[in-house]
Protein backbone atom coordinates (compact mmCIF):
# COMPACT_ATOMS: atom_id res chain seq x y z
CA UNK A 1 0.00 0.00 0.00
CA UNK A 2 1.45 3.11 -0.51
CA UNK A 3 2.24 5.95 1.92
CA UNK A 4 0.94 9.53 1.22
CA UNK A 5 1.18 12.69 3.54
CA UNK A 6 -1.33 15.46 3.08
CA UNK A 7 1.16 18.93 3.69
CA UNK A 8 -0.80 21.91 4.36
CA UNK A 9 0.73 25.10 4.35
CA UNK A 10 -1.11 27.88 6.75
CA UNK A 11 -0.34 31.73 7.23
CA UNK A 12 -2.72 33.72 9.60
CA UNK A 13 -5.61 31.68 8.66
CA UNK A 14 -6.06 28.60 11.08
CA UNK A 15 -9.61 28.51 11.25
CA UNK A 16 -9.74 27.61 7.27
CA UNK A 17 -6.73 25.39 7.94
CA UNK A 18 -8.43 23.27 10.92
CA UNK A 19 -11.46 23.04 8.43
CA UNK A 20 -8.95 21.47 5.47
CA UNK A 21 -8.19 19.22 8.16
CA UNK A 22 -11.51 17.94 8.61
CA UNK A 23 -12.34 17.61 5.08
CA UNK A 24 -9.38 15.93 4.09
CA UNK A 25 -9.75 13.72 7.54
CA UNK A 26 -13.50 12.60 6.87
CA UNK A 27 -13.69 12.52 2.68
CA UNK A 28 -10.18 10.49 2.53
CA UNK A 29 -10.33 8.89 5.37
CA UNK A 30 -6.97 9.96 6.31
CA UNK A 31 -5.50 8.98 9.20
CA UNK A 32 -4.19 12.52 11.25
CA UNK A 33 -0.97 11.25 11.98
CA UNK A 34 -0.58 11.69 7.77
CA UNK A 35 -1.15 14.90 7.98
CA UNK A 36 1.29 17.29 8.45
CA UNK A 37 0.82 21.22 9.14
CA UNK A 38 3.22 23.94 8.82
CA UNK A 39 2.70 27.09 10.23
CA UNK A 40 4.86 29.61 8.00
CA UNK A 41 5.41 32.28 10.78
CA UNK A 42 2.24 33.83 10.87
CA UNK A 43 2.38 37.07 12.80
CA UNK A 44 -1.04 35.63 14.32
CA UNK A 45 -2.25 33.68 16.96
CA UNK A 46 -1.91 30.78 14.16
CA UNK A 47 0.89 28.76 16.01
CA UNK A 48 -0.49 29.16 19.08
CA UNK A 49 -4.04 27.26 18.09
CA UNK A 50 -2.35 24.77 15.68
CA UNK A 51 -0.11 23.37 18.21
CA UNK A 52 -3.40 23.41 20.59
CA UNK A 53 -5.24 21.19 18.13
CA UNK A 54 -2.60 19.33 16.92
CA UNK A 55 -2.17 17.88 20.33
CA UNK A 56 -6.21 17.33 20.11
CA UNK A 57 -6.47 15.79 16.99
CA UNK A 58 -3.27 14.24 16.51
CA UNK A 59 -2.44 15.93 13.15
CA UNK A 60 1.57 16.33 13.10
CA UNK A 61 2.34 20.69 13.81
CA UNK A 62 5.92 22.32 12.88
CA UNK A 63 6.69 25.74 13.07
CA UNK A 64 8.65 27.46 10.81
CA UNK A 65 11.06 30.08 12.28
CA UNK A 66 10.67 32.50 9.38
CA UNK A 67 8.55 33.49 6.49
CA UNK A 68 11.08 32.39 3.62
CA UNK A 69 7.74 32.15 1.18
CA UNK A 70 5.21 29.50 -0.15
CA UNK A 71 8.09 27.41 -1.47
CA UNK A 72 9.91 27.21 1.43
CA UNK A 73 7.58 26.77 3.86
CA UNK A 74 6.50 23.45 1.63
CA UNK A 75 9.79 22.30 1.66
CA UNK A 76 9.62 22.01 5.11
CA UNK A 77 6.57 19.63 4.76
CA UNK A 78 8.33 17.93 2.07
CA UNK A 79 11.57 17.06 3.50
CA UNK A 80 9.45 15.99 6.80
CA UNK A 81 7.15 13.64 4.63
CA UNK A 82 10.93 12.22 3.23
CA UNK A 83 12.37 11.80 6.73
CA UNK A 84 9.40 9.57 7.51
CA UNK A 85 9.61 7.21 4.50
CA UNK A 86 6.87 8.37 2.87
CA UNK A 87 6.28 7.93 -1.17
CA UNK A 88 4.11 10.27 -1.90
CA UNK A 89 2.84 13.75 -0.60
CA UNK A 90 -0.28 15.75 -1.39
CA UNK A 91 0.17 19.60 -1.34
CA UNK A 92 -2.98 21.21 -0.46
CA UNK A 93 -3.82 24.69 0.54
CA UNK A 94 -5.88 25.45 2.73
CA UNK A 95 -9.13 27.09 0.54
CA UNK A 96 -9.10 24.07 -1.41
CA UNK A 97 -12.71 21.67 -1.42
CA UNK A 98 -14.35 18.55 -2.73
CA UNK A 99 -16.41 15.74 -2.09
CA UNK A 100 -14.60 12.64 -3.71
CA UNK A 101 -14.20 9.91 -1.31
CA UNK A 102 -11.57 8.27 -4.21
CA UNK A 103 -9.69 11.57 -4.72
CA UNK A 104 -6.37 10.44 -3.77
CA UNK A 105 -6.52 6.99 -5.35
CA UNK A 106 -7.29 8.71 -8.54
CA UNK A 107 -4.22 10.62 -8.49
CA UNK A 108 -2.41 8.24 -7.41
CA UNK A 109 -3.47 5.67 -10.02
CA UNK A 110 -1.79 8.21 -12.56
CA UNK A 111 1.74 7.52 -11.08
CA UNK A 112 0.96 3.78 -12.24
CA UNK A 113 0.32 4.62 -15.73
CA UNK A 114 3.75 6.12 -16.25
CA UNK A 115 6.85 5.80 -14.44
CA UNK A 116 8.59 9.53 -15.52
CA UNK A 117 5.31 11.07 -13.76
CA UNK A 118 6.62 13.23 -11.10
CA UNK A 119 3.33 15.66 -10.24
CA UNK A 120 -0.63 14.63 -10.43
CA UNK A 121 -3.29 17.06 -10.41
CA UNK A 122 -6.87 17.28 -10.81
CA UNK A 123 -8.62 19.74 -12.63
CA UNK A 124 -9.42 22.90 -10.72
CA UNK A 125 -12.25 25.08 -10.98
CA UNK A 126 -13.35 28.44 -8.94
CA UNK A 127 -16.34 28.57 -7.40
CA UNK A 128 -17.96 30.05 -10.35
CA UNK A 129 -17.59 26.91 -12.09
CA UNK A 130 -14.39 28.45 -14.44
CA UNK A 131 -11.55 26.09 -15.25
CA UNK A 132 -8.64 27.46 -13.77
CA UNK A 133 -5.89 27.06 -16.65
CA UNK A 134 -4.22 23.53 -17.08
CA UNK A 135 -0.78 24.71 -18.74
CA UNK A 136 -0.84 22.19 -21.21
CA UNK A 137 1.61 23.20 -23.51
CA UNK A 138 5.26 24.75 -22.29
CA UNK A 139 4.37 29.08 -22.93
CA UNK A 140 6.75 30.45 -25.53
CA UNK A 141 7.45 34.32 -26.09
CA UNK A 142 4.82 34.60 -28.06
CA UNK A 143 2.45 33.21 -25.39
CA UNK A 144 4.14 35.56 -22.70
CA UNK A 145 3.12 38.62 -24.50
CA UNK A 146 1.09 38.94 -28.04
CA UNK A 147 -0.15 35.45 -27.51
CA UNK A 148 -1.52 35.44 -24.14
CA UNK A 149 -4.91 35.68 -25.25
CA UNK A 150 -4.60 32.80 -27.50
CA UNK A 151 -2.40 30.82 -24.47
CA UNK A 152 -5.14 30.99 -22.55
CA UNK A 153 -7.34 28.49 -24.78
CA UNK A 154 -4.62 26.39 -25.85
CA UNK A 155 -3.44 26.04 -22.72
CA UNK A 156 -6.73 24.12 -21.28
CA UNK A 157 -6.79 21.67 -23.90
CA UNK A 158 -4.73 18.20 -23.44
CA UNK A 159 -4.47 15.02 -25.37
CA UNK A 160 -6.84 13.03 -22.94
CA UNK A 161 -6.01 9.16 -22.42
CA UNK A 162 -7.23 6.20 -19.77
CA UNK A 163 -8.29 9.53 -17.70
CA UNK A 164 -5.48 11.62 -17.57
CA UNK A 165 -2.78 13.92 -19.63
CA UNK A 166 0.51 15.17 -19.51
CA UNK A 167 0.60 18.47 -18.77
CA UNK A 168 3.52 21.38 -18.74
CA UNK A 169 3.01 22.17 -14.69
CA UNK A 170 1.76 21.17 -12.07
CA UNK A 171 -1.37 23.41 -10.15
CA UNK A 172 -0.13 23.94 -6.32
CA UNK A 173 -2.91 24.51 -4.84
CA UNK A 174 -3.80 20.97 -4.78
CA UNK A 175 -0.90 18.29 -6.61
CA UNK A 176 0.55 15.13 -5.69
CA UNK A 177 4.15 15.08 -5.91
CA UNK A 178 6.40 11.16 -6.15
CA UNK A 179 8.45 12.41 -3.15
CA UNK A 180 12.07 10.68 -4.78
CA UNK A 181 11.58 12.58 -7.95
CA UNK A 182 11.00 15.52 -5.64
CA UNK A 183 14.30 14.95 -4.02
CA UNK A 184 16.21 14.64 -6.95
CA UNK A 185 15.02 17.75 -7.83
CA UNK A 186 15.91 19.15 -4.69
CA UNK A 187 12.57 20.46 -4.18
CA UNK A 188 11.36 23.61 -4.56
CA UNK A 189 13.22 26.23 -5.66
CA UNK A 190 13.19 28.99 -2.55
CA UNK A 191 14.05 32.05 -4.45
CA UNK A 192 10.81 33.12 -5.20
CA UNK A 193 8.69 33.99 -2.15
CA UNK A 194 5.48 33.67 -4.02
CA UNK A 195 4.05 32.61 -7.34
CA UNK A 196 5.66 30.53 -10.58
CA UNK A 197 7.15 28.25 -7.79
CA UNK A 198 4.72 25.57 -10.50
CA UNK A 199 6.54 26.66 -13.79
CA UNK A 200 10.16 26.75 -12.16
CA UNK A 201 9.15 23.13 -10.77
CA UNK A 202 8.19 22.03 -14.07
CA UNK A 203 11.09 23.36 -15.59
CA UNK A 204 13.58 21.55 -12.60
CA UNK A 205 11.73 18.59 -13.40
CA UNK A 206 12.12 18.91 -17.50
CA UNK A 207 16.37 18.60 -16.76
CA UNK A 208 15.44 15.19 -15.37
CA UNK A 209 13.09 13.88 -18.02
CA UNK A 210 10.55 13.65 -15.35
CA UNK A 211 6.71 14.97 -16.30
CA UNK A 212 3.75 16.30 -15.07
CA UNK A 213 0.40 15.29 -15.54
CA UNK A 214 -3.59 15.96 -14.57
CA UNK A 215 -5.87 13.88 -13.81
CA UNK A 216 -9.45 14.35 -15.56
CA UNK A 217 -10.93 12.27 -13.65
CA UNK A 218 -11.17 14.07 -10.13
CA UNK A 219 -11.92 17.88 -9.70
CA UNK A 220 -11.70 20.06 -7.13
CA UNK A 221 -12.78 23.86 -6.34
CA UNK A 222 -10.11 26.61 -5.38
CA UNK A 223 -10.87 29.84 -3.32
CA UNK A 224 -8.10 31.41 -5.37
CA UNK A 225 -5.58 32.87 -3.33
CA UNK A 226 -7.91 33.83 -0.74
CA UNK A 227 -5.05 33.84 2.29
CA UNK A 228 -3.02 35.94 -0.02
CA UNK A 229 -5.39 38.66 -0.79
CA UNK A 230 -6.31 39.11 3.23
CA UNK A 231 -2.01 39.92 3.39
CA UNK A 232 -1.21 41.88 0.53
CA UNK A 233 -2.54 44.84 -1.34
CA UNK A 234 -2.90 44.68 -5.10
CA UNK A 235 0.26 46.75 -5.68
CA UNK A 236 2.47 44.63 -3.53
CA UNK A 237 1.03 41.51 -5.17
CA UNK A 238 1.38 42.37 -8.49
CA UNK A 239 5.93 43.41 -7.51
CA UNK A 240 6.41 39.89 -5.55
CA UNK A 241 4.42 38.21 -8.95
CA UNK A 242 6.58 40.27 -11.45
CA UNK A 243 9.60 39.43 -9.54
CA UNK A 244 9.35 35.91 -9.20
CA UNK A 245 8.41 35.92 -13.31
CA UNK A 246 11.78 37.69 -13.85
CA UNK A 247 13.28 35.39 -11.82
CA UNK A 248 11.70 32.23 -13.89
CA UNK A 249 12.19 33.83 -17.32
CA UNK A 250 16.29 34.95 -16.37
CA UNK A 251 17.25 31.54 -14.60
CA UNK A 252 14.77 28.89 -15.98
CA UNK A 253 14.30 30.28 -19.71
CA UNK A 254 17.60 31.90 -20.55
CA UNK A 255 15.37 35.16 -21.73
CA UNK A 256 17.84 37.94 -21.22
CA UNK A 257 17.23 41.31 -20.39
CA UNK A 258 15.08 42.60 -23.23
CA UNK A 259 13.11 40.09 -23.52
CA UNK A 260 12.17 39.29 -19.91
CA UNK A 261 11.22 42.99 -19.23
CA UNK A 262 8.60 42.58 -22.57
CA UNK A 263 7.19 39.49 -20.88
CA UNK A 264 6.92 41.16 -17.19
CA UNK A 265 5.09 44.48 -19.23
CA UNK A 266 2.60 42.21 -20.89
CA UNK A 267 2.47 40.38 -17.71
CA UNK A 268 1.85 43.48 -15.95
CA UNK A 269 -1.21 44.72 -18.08
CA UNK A 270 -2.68 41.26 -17.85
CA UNK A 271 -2.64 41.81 -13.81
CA UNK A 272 -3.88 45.36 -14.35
CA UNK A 273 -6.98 43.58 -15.94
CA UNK A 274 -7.23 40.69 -13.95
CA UNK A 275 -7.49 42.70 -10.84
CA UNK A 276 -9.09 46.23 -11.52
């Protein structure tokens, strides 16, 4: 049978973490030792109450020190879920739901069809029933700027087989990761504090000729980035987003200087859009 550890990741919102908790705990039957909770140095009384139930409930608690970012903090999780022998891990934020009782044997079952799978996700919707975008295909210059439009279509569609698809990244929010592939990856990149930590993954995992995939058959809905949004303002968001692209684009792509600052303008107007 294999071994799987659910790794939440929670910052100032513990209520919505203890309720991931519960849903993961009664849909997946889960036992709570398999779940593991880090706490990335919230500034609130987050630690505090997570220990508290942790000791209730018998979920496993660690603390992070510092905010390092969403990367980071996972790693934490990550390398935990290695130290304990475990095969597999299931990243989940916390504003993640669904109802599937057979959720994680359906991504699991994915890793079976194909041994060079590192990452299984489901599809993810928003609560107002949009599919959030699957990243088929690997974006090009074109898709970064005149293209986006056109990426955005494209990038939803995938060559569908025995219920599932290779895709260019992994969502997140809410992905099963083959822990060994993860290590000889080294995990997640920590240079980016927040966002593209799924591109830069899928790029890390590329140099292995490891691949990413997504299961159709099991869905789930996202709260997008509803922690995030209760931290930052718009402005701030939309530097840390831009940064970590540059950051992506420089070290991952081998776009120089020119050509990264087109893609972060473009990017920028799309974010101007996207959030009013």
């Amino acid at each position: 049978m294999y071994r799987v550890a659910v790794i939440i990741l929670n910052y100032n919102t513990w209520e919505d973490t203890l309720n991931e908790i519960e849903l993961v705990y009664n849909i997946c039957n889960i036992p709570m030792s398999d779940i593991v909770v880090i706490d990335n140095a919230s500034p609130n009384e987050s630690g505090i109450q997570l220990k508290k139930k942790s000791k209730e409930k018998g979920f496993i608690f660690i603390q992070a020190t510092q905010n390092k970012g969403y990367a980071a903090g996972n790693n934490i999780g990550l390398g935990f879920a290695i130290s304990r022998k475990y095969q597999y891990a299931w990243i989940l934020n916390n504003d993640i739901y669904f109802d599937d009782t057979e959720i994680i044997n359906k991504l699991y079952s994915v890793f079976e069809k194909d041994n060079m799978i590192a990452t299984v996700n489901p599809d993810i919707f928003a609560p107002s029933g949009h599919m959030f975008n699957r990243d088929a295909k690997r974006p090009s210059f074109f898709d970064f700027t005149l293209g986006m439009n056109r990426y955005r279509k494209i990038g939803r569609q995938i060559n569908v087989k025995d219920e599932f698809g290779y895709v260019y990244r992994p969502q997140g929010c809410c992905m099963m990761v083959d822990l060994q592939k993860m290590k000889a990856v080294h995990l997640l990149d920590e240079h980016t504090f927040l966002y593209f930590e799924e591109p830069i993954l899928a790029e890390r995992l590329l140099q292995k000729g490891f691949r990413c995939a997504c299961c159709v058959s099991a869905s789930v809905i996202h709260n997008h980035s509803k922690s995030v949004k209760t931290v930052f303002q718009k402005q701030s968001l939309r530097k840390i987003q831009n940064k970590s692209f540059e950051y992506y684009l420089n070290q991952y792509r081998g776009y120089g200087k020119f050509k990264s600052a087109v893609c972060v303008f473009f990017n920028t107007l799309k974010l101007q859009l996207l959030q009013g």
